[in-house]
PDB file of N, CA and C in Angstrom:
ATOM      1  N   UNK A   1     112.719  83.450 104.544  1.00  0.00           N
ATOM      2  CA  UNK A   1     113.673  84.012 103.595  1.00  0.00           C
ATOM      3  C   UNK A   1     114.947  84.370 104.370  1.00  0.00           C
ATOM      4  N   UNK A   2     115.796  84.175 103.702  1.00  0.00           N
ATOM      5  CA  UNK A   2     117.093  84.021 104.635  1.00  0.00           C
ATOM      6  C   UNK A   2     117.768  85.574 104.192  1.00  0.00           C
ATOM      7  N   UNK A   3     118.691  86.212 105.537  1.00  0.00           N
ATOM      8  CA  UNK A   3     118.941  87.537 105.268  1.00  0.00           C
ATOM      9  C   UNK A   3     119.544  87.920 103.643  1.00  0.00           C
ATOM     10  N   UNK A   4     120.302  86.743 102.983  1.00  0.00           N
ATOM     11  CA  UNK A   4     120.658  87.019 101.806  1.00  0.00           C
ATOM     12  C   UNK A   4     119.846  87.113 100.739  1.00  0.00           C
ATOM     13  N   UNK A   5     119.011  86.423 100.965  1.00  0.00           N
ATOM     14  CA  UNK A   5     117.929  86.186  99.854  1.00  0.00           C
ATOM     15  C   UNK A   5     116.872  87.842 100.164  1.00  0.00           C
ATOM     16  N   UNK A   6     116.920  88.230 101.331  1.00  0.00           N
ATOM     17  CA  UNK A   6     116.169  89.595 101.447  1.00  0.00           C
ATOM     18  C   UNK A   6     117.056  90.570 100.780  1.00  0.00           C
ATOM     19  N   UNK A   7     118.515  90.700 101.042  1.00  0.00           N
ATOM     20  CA  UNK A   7     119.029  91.716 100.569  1.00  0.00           C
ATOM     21  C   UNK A   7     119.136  91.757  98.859  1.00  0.00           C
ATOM     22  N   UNK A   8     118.891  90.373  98.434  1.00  0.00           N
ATOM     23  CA  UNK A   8     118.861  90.322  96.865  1.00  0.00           C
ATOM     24  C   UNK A   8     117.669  91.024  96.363  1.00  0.00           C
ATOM     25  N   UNK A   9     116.463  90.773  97.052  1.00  0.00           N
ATOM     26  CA  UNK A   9     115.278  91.076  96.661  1.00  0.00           C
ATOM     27  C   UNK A   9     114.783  92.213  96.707  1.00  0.00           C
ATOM     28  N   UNK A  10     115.441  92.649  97.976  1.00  0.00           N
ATOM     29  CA  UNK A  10     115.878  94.558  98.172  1.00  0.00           C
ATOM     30  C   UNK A  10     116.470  95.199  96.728  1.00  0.00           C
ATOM     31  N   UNK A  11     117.459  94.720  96.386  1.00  0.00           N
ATOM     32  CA  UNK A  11     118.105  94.769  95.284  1.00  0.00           C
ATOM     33  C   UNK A  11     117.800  94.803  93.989  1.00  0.00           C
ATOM     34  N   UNK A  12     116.631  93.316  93.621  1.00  0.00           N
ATOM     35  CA  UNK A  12     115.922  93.566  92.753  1.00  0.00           C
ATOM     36  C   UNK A  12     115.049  94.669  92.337  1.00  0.00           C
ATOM     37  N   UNK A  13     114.102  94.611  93.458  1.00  0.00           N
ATOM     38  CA  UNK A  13     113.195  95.821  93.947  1.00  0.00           C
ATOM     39  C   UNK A  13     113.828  97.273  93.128  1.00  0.00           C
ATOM     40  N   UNK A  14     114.554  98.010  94.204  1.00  0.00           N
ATOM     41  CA  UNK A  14     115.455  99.316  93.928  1.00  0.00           C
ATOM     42  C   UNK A  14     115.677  99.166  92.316  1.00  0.00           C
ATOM     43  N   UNK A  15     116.588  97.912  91.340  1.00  0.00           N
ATOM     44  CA  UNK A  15     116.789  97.916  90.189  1.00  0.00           C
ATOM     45  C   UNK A  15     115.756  98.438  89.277  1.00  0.00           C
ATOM     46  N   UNK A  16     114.092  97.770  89.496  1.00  0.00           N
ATOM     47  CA  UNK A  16     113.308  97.524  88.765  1.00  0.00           C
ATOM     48  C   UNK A  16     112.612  98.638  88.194  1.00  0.00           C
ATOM     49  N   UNK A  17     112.415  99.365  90.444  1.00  0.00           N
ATOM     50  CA  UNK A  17     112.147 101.219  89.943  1.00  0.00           C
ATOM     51  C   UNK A  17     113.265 102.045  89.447  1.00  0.00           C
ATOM     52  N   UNK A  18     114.792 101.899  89.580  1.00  0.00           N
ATOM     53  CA  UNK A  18     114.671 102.597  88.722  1.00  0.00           C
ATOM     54  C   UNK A  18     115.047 102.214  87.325  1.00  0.00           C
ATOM     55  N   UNK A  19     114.636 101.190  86.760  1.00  0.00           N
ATOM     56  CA  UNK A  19     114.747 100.854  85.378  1.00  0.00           C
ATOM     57  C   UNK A  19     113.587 101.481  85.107  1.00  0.00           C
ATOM     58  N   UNK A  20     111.937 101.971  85.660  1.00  0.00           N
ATOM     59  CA  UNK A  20     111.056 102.081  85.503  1.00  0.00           C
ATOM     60  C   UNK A  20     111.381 103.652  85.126  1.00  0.00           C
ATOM     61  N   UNK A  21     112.393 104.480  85.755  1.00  0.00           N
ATOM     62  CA  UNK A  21     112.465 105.904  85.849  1.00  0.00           C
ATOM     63  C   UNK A  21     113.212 106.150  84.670  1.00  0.00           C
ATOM     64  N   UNK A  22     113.874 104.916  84.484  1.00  0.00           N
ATOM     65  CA  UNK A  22     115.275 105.402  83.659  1.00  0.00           C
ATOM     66  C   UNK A  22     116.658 105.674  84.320  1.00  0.00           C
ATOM     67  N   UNK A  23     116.751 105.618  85.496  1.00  0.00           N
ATOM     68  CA  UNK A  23     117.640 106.288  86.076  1.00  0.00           C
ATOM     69  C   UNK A  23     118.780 104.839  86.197  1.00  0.00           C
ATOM     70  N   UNK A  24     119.686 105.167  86.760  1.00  0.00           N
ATOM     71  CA  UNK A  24     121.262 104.316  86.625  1.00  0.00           C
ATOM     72  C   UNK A  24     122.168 104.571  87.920  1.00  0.00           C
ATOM     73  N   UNK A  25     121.643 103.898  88.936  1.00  0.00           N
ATOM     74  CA  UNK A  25     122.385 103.894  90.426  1.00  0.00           C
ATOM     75  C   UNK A  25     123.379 103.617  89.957  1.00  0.00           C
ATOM     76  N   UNK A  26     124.626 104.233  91.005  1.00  0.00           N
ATOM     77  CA  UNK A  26     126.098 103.497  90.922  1.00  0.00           C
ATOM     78  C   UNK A  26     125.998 102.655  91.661  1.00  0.00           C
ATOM     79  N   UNK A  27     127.107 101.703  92.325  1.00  0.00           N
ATOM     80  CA  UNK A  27     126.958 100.948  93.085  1.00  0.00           C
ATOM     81  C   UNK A  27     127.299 101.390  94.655  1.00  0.00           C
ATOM     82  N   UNK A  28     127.563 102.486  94.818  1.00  0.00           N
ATOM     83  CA  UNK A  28     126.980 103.097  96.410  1.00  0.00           C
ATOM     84  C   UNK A  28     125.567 103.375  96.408  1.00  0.00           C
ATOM     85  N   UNK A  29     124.981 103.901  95.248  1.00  0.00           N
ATOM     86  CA  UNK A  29     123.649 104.208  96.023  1.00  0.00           C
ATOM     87  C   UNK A  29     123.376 102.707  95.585  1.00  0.00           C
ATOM     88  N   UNK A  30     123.325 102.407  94.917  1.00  0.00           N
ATOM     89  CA  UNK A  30     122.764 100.950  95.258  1.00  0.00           C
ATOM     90  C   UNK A  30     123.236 100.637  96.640  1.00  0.00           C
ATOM     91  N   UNK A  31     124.074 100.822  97.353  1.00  0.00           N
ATOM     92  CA  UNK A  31     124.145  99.877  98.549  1.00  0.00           C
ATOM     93  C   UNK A  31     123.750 100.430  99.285  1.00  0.00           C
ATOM     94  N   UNK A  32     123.572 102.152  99.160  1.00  0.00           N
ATOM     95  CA  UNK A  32     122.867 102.873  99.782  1.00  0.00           C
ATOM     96  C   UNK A  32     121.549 102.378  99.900  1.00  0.00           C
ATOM     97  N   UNK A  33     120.934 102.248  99.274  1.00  0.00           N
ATOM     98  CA  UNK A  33     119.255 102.341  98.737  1.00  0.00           C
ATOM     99  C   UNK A  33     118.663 101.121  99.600  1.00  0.00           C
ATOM    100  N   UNK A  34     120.082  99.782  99.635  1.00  0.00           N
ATOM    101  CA  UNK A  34     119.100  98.378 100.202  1.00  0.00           C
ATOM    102  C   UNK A  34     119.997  98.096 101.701  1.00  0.00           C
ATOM    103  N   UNK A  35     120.850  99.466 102.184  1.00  0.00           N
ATOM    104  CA  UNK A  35     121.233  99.573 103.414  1.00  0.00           C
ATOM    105  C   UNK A  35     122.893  98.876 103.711  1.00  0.00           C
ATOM    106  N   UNK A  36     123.043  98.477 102.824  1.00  0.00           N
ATOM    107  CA  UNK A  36     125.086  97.815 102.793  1.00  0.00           C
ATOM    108  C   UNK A  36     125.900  99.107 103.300  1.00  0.00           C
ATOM    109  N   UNK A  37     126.788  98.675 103.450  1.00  0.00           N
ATOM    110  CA  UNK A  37     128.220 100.171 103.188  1.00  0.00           C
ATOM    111  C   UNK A  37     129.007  99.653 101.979  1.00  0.00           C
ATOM    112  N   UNK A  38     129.375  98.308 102.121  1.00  0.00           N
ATOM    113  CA  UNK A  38     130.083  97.781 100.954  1.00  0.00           C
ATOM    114  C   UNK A  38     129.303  97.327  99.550  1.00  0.00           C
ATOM    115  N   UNK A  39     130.268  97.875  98.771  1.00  0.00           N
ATOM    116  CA  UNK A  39     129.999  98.145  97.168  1.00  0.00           C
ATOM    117  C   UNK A  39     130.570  96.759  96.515  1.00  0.00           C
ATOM    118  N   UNK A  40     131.054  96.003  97.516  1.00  0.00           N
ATOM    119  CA  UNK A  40     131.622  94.811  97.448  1.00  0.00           C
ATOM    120  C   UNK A  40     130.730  94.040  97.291  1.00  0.00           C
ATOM    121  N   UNK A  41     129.572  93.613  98.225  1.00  0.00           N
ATOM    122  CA  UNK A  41     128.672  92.674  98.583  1.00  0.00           C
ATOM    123  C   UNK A  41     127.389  93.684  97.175  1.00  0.00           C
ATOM    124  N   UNK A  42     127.654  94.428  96.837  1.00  0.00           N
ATOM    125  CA  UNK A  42     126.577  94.589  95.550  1.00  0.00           C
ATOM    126  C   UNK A  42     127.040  94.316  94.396  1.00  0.00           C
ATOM    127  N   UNK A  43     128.391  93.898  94.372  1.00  0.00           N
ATOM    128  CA  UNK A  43     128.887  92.866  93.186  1.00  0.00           C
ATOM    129  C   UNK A  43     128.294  91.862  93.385  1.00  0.00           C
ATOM    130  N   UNK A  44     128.561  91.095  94.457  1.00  0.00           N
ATOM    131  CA  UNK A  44     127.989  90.028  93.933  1.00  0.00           C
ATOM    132  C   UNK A  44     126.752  89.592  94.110  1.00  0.00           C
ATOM    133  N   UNK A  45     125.942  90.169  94.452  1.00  0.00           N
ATOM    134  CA  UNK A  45     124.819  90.523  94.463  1.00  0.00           C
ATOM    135  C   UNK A  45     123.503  90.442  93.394  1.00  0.00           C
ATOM    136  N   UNK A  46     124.775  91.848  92.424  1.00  0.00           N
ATOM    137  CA  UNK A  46     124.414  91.504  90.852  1.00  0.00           C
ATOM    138  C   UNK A  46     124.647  90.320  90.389  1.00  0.00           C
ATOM    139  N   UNK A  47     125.450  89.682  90.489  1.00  0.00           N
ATOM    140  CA  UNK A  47     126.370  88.587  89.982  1.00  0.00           C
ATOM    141  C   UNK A  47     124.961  87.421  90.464  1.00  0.00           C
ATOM    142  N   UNK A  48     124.365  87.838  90.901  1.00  0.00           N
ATOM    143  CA  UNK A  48     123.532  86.818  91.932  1.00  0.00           C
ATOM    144  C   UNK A  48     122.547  86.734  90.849  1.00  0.00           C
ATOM    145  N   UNK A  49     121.911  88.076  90.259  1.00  0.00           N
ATOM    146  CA  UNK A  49     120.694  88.432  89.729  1.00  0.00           C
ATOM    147  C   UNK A  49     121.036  87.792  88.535  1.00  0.00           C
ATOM    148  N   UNK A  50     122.228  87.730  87.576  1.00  0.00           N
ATOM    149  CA  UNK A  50     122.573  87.843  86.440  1.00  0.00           C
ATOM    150  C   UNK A  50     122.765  86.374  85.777  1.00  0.00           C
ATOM    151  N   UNK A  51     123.119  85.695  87.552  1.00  0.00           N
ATOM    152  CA  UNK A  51     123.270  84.024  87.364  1.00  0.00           C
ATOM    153  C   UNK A  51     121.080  83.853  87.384  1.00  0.00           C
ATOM    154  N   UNK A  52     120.679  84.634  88.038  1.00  0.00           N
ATOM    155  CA  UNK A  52     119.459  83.910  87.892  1.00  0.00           C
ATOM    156  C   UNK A  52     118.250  84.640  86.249  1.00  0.00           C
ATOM    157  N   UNK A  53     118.937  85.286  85.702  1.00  0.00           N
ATOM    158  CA  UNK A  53     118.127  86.035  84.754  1.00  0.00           C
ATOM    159  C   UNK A  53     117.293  86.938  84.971  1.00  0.00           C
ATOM    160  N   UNK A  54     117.512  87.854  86.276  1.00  0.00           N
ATOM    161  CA  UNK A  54     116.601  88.770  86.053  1.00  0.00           C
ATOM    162  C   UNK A  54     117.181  90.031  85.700  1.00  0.00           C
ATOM    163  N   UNK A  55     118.705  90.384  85.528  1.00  0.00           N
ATOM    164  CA  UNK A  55     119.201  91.126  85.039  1.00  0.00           C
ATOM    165  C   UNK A  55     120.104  91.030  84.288  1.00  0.00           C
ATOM    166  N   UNK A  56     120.831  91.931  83.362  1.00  0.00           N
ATOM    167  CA  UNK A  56     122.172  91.441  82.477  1.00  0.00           C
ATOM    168  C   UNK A  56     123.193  92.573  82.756  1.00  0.00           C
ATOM    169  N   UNK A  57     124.583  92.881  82.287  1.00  0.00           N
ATOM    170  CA  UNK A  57     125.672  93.573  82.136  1.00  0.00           C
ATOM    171  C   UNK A  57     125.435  93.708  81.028  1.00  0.00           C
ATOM    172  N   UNK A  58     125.517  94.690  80.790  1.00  0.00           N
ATOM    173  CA  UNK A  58     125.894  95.678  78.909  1.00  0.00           C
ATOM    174  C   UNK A  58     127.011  96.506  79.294  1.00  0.00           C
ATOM    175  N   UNK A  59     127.957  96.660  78.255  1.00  0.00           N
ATOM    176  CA  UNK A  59     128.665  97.707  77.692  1.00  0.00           C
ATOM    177  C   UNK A  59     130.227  96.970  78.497  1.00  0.00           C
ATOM    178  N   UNK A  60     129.719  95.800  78.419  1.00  0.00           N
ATOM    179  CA  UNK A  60     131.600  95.156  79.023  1.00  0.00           C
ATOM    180  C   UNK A  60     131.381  95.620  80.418  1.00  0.00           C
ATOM    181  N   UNK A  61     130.181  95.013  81.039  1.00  0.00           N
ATOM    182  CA  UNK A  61     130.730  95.065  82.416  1.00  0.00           C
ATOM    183  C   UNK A  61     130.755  96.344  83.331  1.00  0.00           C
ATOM    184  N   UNK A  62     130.216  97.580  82.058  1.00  0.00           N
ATOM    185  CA  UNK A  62     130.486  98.956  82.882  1.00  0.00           C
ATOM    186  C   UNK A  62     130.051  99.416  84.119  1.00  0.00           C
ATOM    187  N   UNK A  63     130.612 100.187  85.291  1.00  0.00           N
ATOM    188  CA  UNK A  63     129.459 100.422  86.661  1.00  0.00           C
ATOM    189  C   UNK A  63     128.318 101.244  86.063  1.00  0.00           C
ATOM    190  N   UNK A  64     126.921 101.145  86.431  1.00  0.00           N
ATOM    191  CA  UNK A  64     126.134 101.699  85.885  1.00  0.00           C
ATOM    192  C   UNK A  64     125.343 101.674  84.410  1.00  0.00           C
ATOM    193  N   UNK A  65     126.318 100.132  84.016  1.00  0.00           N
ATOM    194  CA  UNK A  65     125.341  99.289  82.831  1.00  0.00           C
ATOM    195  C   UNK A  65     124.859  98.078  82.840  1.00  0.00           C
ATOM    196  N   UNK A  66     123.536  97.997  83.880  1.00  0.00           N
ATOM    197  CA  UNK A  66     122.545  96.775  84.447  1.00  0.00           C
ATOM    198  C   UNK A  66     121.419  97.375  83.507  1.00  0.00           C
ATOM    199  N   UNK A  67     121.056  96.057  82.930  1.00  0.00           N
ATOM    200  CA  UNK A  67     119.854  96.433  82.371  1.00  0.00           C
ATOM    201  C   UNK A  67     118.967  95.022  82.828  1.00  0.00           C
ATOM    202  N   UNK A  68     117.660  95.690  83.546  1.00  0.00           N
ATOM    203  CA  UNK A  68     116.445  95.008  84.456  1.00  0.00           C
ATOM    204  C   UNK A  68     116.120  94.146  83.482  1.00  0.00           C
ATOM    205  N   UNK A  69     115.979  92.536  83.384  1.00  0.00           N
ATOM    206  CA  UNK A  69     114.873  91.562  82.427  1.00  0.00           C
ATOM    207  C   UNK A  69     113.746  91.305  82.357  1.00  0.00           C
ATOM    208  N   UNK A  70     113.865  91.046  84.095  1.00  0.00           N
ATOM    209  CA  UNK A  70     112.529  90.776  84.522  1.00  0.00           C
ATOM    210  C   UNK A  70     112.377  91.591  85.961  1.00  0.00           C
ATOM    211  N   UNK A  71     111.219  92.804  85.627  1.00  0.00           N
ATOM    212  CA  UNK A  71     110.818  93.840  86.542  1.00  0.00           C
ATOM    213  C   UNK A  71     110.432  92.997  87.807  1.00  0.00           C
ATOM    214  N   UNK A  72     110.616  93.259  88.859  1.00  0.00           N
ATOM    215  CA  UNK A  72     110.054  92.523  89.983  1.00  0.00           C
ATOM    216  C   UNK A  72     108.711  93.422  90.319  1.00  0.00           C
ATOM    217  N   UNK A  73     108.169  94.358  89.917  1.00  0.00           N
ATOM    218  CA  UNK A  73     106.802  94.253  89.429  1.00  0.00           C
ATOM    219  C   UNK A  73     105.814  94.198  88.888  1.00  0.00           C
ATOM    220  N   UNK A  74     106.526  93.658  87.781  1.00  0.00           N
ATOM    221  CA  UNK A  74     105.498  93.170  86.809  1.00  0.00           C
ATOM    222  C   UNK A  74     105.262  91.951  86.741  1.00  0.00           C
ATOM    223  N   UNK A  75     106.357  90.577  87.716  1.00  0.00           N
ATOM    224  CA  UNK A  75     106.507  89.293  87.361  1.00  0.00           C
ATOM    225  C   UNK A  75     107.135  88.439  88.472  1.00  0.00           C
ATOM    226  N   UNK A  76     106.676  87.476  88.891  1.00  0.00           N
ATOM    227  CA  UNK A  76     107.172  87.311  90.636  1.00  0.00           C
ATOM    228  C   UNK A  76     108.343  86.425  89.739  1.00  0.00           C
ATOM    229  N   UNK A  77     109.652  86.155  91.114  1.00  0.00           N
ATOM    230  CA  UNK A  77     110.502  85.619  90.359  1.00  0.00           C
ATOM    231  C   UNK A  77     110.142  83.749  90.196  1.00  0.00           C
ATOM    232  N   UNK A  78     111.028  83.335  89.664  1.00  0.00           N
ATOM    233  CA  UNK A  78     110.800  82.110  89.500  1.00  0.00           C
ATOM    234  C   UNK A  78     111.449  80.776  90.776  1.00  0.00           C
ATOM    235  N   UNK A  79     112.620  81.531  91.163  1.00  0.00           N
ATOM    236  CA  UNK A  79     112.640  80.959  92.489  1.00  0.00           C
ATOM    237  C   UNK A  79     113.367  82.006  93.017  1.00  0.00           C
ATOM    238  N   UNK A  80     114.167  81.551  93.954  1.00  0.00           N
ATOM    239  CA  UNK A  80     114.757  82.742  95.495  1.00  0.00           C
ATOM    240  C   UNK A  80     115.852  82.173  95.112  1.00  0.00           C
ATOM    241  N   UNK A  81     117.265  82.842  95.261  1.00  0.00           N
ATOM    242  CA  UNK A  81     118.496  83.016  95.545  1.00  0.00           C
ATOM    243  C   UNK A  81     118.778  81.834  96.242  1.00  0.00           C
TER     244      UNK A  81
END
């Protein structure tokens, strides 16, 4: 797995619990959470997840409106980044 494809999956991961909690990272603790500094590289990141369907944008794009599709533990993905 190549370092990008880990940091996506990091990514997924973090999303899934907290879609599980309810809770709504911004995009520092998200970059917090899978070890980035830049809030940059968790754009596209998302952008990564959103081209592959495991997550979507609601509310026009807002920071802090990702909503999880497919939990990465409830459902392995279908391929890798």
């Amino acid at each position: 797995m190549t370092p990008d494809q880990q940091r996506l999956r990091r990514l997924w991961a973090y999303l899934s619990e907290c879609w599980q909690t309810e809770s709504h990272p911004t995009y520092r603790e998200m970059a917090q959470a899978i070890g980035l500094k830049s809030t940059g590289a968790i754009s596209g990141l998302l952008n990564d997840l959103v081209a592959l369907g495991y997550i979507a944008h609601r509310e026009h794009r807002k920071e802090r409106a990702v909503q999880v599709l497919i939990p990465l533990l409830t459902q392995k993905p279908k391929e890798e980044a």
